[in-house]
Protein backbone atom coordinates (compact mmCIF):
# COMPACT_ATOMS: atom_id res chain seq x y z
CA UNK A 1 -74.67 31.81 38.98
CA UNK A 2 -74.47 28.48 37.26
CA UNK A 3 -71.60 27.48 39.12
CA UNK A 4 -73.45 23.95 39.63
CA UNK A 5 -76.62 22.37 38.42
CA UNK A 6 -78.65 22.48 41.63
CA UNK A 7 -81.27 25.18 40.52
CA UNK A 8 -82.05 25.59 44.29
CA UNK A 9 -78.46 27.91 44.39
CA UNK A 10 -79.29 29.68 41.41
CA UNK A 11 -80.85 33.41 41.83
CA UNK A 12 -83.74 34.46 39.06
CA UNK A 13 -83.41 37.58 37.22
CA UNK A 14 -85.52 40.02 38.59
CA UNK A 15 -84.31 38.99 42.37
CA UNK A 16 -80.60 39.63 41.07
CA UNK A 17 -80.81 42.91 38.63
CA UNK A 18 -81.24 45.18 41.52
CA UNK A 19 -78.76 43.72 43.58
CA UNK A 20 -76.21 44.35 40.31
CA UNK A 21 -77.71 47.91 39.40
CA UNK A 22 -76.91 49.08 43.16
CA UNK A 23 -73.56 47.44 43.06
CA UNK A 24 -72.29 48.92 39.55
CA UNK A 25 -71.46 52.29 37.66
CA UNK A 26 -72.47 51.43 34.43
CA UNK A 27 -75.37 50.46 32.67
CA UNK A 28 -77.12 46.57 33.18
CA UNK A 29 -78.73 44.83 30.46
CA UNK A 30 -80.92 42.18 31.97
CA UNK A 31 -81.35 38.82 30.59
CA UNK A 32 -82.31 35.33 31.28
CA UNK A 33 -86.67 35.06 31.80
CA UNK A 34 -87.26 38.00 29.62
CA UNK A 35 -90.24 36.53 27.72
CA UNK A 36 -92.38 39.45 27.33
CA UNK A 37 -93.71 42.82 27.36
CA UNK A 38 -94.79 42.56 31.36
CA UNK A 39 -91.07 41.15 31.69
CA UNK A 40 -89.09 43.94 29.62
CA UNK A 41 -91.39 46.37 32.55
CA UNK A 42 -90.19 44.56 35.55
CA UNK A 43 -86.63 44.82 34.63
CA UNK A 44 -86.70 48.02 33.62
CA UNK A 45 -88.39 49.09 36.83
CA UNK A 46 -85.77 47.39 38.55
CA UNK A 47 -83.04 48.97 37.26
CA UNK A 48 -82.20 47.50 33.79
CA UNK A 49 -81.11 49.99 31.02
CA UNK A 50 -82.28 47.51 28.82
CA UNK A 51 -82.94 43.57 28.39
CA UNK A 52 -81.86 41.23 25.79
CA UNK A 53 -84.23 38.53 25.10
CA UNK A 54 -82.93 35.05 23.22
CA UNK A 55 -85.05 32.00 24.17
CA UNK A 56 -87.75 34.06 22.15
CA UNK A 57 -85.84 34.20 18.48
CA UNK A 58 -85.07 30.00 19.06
CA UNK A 59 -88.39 29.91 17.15
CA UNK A 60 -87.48 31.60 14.22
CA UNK A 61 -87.63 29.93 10.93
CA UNK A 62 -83.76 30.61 10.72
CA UNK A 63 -82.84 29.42 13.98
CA UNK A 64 -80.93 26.20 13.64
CA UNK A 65 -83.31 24.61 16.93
CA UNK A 66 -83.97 20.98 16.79
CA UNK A 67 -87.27 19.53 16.69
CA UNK A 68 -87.56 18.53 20.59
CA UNK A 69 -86.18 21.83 21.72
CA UNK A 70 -89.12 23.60 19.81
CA UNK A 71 -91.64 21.51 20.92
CA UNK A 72 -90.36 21.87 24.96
CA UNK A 73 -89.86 25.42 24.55
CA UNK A 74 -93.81 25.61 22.88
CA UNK A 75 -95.09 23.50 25.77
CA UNK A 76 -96.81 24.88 28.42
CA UNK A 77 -95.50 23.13 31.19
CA UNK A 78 -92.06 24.68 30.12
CA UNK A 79 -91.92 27.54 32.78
CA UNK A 80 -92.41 25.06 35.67
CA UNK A 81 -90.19 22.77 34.16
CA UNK A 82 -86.94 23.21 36.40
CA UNK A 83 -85.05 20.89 33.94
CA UNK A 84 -85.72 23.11 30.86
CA UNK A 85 -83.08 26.00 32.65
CA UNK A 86 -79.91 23.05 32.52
CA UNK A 87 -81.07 21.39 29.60
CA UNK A 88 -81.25 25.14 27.49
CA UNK A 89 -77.70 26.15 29.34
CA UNK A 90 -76.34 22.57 27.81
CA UNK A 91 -77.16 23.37 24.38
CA UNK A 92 -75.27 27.15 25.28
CA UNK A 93 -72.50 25.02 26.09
CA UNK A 94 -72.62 22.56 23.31
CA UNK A 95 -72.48 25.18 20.66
């Protein structure tokens, strides 16, 4: 939930898909930390019918992503960044 923007409240993906898949009748599509192959597994061994992955395609040539979001979303650091999540649901928002 992103009901506020203390990331402490917030529940990750792969905690929350099986929670979802045993509460519903119809099919989930995961999304939100999807990055990769190992990622795509894990949610669909949770439960997902499928996943939808974003962040991924901001790096396309045709993507209209400005310069600094490119470079934080190429840096390493990027998945311990805690600030990355609000400042990547802000540009969601802006647009």
């Amino acid at each position: 939930m992103f009901l506020s923007n203390d990331l402490t409240t917030q529940v990750g993906t792969m905690a929350l898909l099986p929670q979802i898949v045993d509460a519903v009748t119809i099919p989930v599509i995961a999304a939100g930390g999807i990055v990769d192959a190992k990622t795509v597994a894990a949610a669909i061994a949770l439960g997902a019918a499928g996943v939808q992955v974003g962040t991924a395609y901001l790096l396309c040539p045709e993507a209209n992503t400005s310069a600094v979001h490119r470079a934080a979303l190429k840096s390493a650091a990027r998945a311990a960044h805690r600030g990355y999540h609000v400042f990547t649901a802000g540009l969601r928002a802006a647009s």
